[in-house]
Protein backbone atom coordinates (compact mmCIF):
# COMPACT_ATOMS: atom_id res chain seq x y z
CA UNK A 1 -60.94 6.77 63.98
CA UNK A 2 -57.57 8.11 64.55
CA UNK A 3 -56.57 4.81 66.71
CA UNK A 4 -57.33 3.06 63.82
CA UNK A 5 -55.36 4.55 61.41
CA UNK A 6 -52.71 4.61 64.03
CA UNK A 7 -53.44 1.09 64.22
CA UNK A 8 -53.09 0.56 60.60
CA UNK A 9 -50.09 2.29 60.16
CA UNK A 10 -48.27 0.38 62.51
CA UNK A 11 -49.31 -3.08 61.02
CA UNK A 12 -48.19 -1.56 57.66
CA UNK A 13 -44.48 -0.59 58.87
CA UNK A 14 -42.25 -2.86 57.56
CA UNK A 15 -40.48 -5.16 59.89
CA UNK A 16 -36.96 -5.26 61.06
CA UNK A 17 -34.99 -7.44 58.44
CA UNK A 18 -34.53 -11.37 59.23
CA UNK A 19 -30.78 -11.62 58.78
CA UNK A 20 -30.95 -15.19 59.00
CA UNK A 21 -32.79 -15.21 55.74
CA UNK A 22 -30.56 -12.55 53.86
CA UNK A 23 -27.49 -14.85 55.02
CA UNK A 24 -28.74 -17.86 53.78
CA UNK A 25 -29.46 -15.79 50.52
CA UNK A 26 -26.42 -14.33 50.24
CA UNK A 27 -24.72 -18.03 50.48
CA UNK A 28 -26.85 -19.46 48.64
CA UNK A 29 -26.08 -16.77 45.38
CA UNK A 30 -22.47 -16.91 46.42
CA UNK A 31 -19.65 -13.90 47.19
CA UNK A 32 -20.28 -10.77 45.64
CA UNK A 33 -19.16 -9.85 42.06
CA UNK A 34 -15.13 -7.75 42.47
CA UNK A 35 -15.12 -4.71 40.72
CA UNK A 36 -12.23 -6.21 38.93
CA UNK A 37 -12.82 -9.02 37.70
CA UNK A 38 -16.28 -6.97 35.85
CA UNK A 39 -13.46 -4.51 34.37
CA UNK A 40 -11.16 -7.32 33.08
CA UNK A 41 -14.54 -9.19 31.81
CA UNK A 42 -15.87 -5.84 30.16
CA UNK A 43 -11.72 -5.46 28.06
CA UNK A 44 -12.15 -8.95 27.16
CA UNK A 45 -15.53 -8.37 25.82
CA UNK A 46 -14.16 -5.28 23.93
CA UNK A 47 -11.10 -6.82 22.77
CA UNK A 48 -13.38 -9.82 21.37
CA UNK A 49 -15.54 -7.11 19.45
CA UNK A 50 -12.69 -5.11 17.77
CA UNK A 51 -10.89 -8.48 16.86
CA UNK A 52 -14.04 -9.72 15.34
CA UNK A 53 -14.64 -6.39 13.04
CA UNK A 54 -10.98 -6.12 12.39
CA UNK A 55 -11.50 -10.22 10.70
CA UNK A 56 -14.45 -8.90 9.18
CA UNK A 57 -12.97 -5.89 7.62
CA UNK A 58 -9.97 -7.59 6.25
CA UNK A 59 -12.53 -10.40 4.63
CA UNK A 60 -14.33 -7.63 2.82
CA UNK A 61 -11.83 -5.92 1.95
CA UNK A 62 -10.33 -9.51 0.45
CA UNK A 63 -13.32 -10.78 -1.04
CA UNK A 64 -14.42 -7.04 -2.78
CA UNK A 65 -11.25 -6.54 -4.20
CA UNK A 66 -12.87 -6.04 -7.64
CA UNK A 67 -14.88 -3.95 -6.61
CA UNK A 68 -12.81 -1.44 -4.01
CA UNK A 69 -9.58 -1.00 -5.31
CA UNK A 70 -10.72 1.03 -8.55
CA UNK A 71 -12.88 2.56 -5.77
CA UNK A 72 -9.63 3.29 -3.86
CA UNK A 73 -7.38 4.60 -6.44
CA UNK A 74 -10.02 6.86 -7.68
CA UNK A 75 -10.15 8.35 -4.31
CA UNK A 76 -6.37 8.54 -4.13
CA UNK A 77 -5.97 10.12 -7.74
CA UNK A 78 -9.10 12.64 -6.69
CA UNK A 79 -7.05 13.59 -3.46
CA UNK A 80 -3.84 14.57 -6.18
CA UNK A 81 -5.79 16.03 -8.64
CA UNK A 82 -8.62 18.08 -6.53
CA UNK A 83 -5.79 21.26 -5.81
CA UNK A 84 -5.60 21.37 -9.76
CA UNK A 85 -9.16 21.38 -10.27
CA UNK A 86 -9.73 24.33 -7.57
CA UNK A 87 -7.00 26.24 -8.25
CA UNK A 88 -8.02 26.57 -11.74
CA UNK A 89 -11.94 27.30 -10.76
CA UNK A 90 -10.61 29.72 -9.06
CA UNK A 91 -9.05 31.60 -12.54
CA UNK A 92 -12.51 30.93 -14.22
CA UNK A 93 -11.91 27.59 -15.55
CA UNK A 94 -15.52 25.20 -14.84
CA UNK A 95 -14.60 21.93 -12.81
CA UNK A 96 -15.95 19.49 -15.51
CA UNK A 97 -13.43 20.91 -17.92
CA UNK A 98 -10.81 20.58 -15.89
CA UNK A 99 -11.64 17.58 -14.81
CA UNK A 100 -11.91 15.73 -18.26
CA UNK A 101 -8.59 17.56 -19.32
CA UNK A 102 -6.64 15.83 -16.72
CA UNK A 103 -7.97 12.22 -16.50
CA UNK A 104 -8.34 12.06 -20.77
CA UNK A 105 -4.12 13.13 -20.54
CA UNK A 106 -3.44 11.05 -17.60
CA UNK A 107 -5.46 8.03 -19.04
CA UNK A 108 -3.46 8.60 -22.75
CA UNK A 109 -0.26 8.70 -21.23
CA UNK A 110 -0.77 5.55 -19.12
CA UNK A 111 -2.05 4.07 -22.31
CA UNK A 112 0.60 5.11 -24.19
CA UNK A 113 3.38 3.59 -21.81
CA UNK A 114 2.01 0.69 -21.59
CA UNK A 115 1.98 0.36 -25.63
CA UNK A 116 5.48 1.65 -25.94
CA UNK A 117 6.21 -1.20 -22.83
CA UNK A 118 4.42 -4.18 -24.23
CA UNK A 119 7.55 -5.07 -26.97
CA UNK A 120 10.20 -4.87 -24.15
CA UNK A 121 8.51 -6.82 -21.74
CA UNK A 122 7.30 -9.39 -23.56
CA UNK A 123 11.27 -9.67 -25.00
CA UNK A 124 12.31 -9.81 -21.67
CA UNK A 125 9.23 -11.98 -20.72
CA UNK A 126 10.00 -14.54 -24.07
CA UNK A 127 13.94 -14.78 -23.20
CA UNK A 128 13.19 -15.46 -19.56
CA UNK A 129 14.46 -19.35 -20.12
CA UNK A 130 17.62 -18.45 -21.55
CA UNK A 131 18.41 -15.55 -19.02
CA UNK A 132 17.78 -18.38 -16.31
CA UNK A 133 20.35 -20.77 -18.06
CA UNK A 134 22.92 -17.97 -18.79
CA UNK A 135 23.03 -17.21 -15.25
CA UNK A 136 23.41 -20.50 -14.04
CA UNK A 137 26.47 -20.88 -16.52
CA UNK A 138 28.31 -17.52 -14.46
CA UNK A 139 27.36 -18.51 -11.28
CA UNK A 140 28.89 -22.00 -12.37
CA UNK A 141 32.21 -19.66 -13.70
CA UNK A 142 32.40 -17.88 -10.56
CA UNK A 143 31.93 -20.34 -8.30
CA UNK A 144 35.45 -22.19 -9.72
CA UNK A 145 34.60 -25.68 -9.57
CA UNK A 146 34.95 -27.79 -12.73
CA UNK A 147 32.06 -30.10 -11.89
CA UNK A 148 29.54 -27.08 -11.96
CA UNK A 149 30.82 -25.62 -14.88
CA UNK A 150 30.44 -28.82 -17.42
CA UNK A 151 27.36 -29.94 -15.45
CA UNK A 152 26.15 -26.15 -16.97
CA UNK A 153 27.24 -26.71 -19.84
CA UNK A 154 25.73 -29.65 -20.43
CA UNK A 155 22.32 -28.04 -19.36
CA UNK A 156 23.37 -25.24 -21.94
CA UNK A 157 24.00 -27.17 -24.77
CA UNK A 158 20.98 -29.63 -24.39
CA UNK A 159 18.35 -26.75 -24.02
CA UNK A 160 20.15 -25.33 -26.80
CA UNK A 161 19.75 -28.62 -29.02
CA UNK A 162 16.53 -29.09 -28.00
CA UNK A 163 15.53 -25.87 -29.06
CA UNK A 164 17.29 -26.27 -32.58
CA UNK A 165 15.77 -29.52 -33.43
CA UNK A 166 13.70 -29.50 -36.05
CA UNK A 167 11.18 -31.82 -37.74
CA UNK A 168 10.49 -33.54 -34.54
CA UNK A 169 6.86 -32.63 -32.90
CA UNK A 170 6.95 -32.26 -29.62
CA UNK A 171 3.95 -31.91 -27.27
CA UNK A 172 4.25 -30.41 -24.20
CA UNK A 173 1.85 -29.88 -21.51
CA UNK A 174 2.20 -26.17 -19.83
CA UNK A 175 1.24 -24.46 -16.97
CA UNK A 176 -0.46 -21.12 -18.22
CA UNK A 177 1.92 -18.60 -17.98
CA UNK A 178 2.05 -14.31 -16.97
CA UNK A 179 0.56 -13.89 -20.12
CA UNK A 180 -2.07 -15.93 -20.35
CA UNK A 181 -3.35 -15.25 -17.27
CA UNK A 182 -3.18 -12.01 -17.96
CA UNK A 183 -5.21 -12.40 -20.99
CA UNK A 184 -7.59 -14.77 -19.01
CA UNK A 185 -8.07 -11.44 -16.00
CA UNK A 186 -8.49 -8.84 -19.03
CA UNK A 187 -12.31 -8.24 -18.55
CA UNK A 188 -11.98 -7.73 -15.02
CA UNK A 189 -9.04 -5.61 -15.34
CA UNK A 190 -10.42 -3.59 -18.12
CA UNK A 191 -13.51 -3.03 -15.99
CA UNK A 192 -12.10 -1.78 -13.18
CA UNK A 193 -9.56 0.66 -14.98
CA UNK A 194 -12.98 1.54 -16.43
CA UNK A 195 -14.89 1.95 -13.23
CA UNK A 196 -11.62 4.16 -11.64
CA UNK A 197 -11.72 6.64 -14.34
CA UNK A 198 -15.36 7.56 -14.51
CA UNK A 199 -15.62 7.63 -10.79
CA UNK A 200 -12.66 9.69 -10.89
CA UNK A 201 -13.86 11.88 -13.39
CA UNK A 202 -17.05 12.27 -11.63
CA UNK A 203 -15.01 13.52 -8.18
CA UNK A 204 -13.35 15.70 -9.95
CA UNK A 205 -16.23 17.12 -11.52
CA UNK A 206 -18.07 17.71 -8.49
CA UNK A 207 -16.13 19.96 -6.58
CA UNK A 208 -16.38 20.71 -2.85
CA UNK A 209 -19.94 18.87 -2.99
CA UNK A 210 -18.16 16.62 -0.54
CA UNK A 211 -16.89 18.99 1.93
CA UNK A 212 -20.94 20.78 1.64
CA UNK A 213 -22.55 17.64 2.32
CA UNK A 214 -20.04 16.56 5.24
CA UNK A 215 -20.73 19.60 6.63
CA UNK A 216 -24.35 19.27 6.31
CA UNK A 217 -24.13 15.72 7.41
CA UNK A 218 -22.19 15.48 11.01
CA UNK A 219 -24.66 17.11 14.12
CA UNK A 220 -22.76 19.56 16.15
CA UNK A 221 -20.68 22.51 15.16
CA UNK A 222 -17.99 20.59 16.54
CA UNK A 223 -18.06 17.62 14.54
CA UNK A 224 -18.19 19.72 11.45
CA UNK A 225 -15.09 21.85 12.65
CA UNK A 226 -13.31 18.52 13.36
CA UNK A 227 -14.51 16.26 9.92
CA UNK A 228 -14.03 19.07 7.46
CA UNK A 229 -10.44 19.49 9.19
CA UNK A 230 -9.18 15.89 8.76
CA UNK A 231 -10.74 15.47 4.87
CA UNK A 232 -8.58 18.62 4.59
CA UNK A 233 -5.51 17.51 6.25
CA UNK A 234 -6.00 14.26 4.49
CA UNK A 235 -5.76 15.93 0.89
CA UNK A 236 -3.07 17.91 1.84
CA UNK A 237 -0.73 15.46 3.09
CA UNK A 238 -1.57 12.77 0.40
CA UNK A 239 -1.57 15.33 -2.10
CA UNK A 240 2.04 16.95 -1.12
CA UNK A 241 3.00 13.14 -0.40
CA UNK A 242 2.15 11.95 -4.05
CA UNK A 243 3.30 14.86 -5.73
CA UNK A 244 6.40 15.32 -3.89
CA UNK A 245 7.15 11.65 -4.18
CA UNK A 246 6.60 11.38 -8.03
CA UNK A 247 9.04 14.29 -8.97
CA UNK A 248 11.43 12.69 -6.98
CA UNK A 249 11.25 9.22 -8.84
CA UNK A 250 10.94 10.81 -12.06
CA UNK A 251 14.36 12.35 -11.44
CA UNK A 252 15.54 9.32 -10.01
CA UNK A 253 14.47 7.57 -13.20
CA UNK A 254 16.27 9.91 -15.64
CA UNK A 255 19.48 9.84 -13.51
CA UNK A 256 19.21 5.73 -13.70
CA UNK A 257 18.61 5.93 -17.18
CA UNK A 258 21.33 8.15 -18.06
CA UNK A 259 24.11 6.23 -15.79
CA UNK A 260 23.12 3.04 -17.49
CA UNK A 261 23.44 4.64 -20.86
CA UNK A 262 27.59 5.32 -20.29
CA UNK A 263 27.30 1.06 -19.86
CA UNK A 264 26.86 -1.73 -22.26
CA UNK A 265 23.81 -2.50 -20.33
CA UNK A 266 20.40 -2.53 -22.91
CA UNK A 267 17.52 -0.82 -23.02
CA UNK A 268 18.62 2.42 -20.33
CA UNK A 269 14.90 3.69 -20.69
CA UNK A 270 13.38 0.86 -19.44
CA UNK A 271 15.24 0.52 -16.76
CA UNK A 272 15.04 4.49 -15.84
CA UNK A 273 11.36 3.86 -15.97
CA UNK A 274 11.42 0.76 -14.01
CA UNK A 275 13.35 2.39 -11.18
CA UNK A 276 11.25 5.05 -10.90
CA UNK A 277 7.88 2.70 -10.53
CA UNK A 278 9.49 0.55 -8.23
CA UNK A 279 10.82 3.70 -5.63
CA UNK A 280 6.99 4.27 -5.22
CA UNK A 281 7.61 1.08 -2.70
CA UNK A 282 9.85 2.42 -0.20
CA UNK A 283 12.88 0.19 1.14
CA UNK A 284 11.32 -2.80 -1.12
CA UNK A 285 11.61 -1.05 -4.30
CA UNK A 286 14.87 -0.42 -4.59
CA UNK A 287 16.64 -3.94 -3.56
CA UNK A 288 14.16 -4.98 -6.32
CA UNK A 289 15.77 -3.01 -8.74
CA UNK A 290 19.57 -3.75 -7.81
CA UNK A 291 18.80 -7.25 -7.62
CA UNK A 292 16.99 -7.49 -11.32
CA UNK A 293 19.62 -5.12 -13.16
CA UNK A 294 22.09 -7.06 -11.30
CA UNK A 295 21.04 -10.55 -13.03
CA UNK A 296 20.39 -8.57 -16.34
CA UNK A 297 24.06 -7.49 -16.07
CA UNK A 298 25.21 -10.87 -15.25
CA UNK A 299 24.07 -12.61 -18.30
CA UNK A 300 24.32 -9.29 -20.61
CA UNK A 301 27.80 -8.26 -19.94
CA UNK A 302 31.30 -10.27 -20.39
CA UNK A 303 33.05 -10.07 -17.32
CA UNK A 304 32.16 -9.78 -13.51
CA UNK A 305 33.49 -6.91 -13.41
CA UNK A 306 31.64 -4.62 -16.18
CA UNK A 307 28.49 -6.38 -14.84
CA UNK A 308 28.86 -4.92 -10.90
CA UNK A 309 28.60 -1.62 -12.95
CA UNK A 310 25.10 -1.44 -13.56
CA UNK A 311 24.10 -2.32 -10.17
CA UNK A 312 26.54 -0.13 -8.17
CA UNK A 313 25.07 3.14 -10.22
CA UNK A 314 21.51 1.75 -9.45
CA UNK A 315 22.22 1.66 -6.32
CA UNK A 316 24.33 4.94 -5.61
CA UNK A 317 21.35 6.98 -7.45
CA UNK A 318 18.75 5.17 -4.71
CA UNK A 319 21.35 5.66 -1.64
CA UNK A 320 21.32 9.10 -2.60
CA UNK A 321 17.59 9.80 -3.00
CA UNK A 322 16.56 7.41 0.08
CA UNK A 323 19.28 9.03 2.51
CA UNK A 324 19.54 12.61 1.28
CA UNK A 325 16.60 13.63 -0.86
CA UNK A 326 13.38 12.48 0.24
CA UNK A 327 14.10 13.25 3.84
CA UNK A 328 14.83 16.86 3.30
CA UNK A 329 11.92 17.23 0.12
CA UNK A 330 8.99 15.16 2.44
CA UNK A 331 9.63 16.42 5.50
CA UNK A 332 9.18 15.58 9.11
CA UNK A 333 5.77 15.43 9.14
CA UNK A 334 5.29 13.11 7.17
CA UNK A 335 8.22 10.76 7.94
CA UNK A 336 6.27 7.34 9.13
CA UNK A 337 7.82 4.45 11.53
CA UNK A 338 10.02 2.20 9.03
CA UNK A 339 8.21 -1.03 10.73
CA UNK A 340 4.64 0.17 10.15
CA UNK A 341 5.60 1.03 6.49
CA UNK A 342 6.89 -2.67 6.23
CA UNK A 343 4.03 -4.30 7.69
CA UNK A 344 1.31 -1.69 5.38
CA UNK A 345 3.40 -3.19 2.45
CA UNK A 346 3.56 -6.72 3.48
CA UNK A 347 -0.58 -6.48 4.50
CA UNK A 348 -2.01 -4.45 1.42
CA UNK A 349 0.54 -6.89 -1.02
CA UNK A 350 -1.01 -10.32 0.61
CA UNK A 351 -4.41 -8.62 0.28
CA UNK A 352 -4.28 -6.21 -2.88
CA UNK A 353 -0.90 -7.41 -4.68
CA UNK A 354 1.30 -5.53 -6.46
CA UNK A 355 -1.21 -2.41 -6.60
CA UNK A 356 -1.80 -2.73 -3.10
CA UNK A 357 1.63 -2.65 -2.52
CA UNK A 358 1.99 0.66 -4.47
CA UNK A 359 -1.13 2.07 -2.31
CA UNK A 360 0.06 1.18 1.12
CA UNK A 361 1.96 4.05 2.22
CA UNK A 362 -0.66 6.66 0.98
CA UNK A 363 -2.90 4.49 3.08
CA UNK A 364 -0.75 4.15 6.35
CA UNK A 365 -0.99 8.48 5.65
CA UNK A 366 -4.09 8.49 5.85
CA UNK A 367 -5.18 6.16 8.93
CA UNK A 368 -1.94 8.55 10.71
CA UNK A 369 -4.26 11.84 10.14
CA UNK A 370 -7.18 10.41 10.92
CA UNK A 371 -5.76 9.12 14.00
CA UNK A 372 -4.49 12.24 15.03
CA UNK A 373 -7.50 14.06 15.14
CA UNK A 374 -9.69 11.75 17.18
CA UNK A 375 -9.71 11.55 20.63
CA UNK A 376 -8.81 8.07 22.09
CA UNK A 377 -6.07 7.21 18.63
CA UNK A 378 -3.50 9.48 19.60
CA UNK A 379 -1.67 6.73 20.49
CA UNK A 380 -1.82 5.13 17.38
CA UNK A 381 -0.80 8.43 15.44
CA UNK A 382 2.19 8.79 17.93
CA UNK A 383 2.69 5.15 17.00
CA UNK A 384 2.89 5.47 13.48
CA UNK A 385 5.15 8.47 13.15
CA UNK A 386 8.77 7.95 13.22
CA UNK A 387 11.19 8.59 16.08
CA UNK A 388 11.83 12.11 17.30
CA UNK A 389 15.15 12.97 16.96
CA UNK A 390 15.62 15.63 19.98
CA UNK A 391 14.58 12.76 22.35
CA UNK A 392 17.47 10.66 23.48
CA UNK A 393 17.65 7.45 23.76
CA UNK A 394 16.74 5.79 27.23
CA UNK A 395 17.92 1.91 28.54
């Protein structure tokens, strides 16, 4: 019996390996995979991925606009408005309250400006043809040459007749202009003012129900620990941002306002008001501004001279605020690489427009304290935040 076990056993051990064979295998499948070229084949296929949800982000985020950007600056506005709301909970005063107090005034005074804005504009917005021939006329004078000048003044004088003929009908094919498109997007703009304020309204009502349910939503104590501390950090900084940012164009306004008022130039108020809306784009903004009072001067004002005034106070007020003020008032933290603010504005304009160009800074603030909290984006944080001055320079 035990032989034949013996026996059995020794039929069942496996025999020596028949090199031959794994050779011929091992040809026949070809040289082994590199370790390598499976790393470089495992970034490609990672690079691939992130391009392809970056593309599909950006579509979204095109093709939604209706729908996310009330979304957005309801979240922004909630992020500004939440310290109010809890700091006066705190004294006794119910969130809802609160809540409806500040978007009923903010949404009144918005509507308000705009009414007390709508005669101006559309002045400006009716007498756009004849600023655009006055200023050809100057440029004409101050270019010297006779040829330009009575080739303007021809244009001058037959817009002018044109414009003074009378009993003649005249039909004339137009493009629709900023006002009746404007007309044409009222529903949709109307509705999404509407959507912003009720879901801002509704944020601010809540409370901290988002910090409870973020904290009751993330796994581990550390993922609480690390969530609740960025939608902190993100309030505070876009918060102090915001606020800090709005006194200072508010002041920058009124100091506009009142050096244009010492100058022929008209309507001071508007133009306070316009400077201040426009520093909310930084760098942008104000080159904006110098440009537009500059024409406005231009055609307003007699001479060359009295018309550089305008523009040389616009610009001394925003020299002074961009250089002196908002440095010292915002603070290192928050100072942000001048070439990733450019490209947030030139992105969120191409895919928001002009309110995405108000909203991309607050945005670029918020993907920088995000970024700094999670592991693996430090590099983009570090990235994003502008050049430490202690450092020097290396070649």
């Amino acid at each position: 019996m035990n032989k034949k076990i013996i026996s059995q056993l020794r039929d069942s051990k496996p025999s020596a390996p028949d090199t031959g064979a794994e050779d011929s295998a091992t040809s026949a499948a070809g040289p082994p995979t590199h370790p390598t070229s499976t790393l470089t084949a495992h970034r490609m296929l990672t690079i691939s991925i992130i391009g392809m949800f970056v593309m599909s982000v950006c579509g979204v985020l095109y093709f939604a606009q209706s729908l996310l950007l009330p979304v957005v600056l309801a979240f922004l506005f909630a992020l500004i408005l939440s310290p109010v709301v809890r700091w006066l909970y705190r004294r006794g005063i119910p969130e809802p309250i609160t809540a409806f107090v500040l978007v009923f005034s903010m949404t009144s005074s918005v509507l308000a400006g705009g009414y007390w804005l709508s005669d101006p504009i559309s002045h400006w917005i009716d007498d756009a043809p004849r600023i655009e021939r006055q200023v050809r006329f100057k440029l004409a004078q101050m270019a010297g040459t006779i040829e330009n000048i009575q080739e303007a003044q021809r244009r001058v004088e037959k817009a002018t007749q044109r414009d003074t003929k009378s009993g003649v009908q005249e039909v004339v094919v137009k493009e629709p202009n900023l006002l009746s498109q404007a007309a044409q997007g009222a529903p949709e703009i109307f509705g999404g003012i509407a959507l912003s304020v009720v879901l801002l309204l509704l944020m601010l009502s809540s409370g901290d129900m988002f910090y409870e349910k973020l904290i009751k939503a993330l796994p581990t104590f550390k993922d609480k620990r690390r969530g609740l501390r960025i939608a902190k950090d993100i309030e505070r900084e876009i918060s102090r941002y915001l606020l800090t940012v709005f006194i200072i164009n508010v002041c920058l306004g009124i100091c506009v306002a009142i050096g244009l008022s010492f100058t022929p130039m008209p309507n001071p108020v508007l133009w306070g008001l316009a400077a201040a809306l426009l520093n909310f784009v930084p760098y942008l903004g104000a080159l904006i501004g110098i440009a537009v009072v500059a024409i406005v001067a231009l055609v307003s004002l007699p001479t060359l001279g009295a018309a550089m005034v305008p523009p040389a106070i616009y610009m001394v007020c925003t020299a002074v605020e961009g250089q002196l003020i908002t440095p010292s008032l915002v603070g290192r933290r928050l100072q942000i690489n001048s070439v990733a603010v450019f490209l947030a504005i030139a992105f969120w304009g191409w895919l928001w427009g002009g309110v995405g160009i108000f909203i991309a800074v607050p945005m670029l603030i918020i993907v920088k304290v995000f970024s700094h909290h999670v592991e693996g984006l430090g590099w983009l944080s570090e990235f994003l935040g502008a050049r430490d001055k202690h450092m020097p320079a290396e070649d």
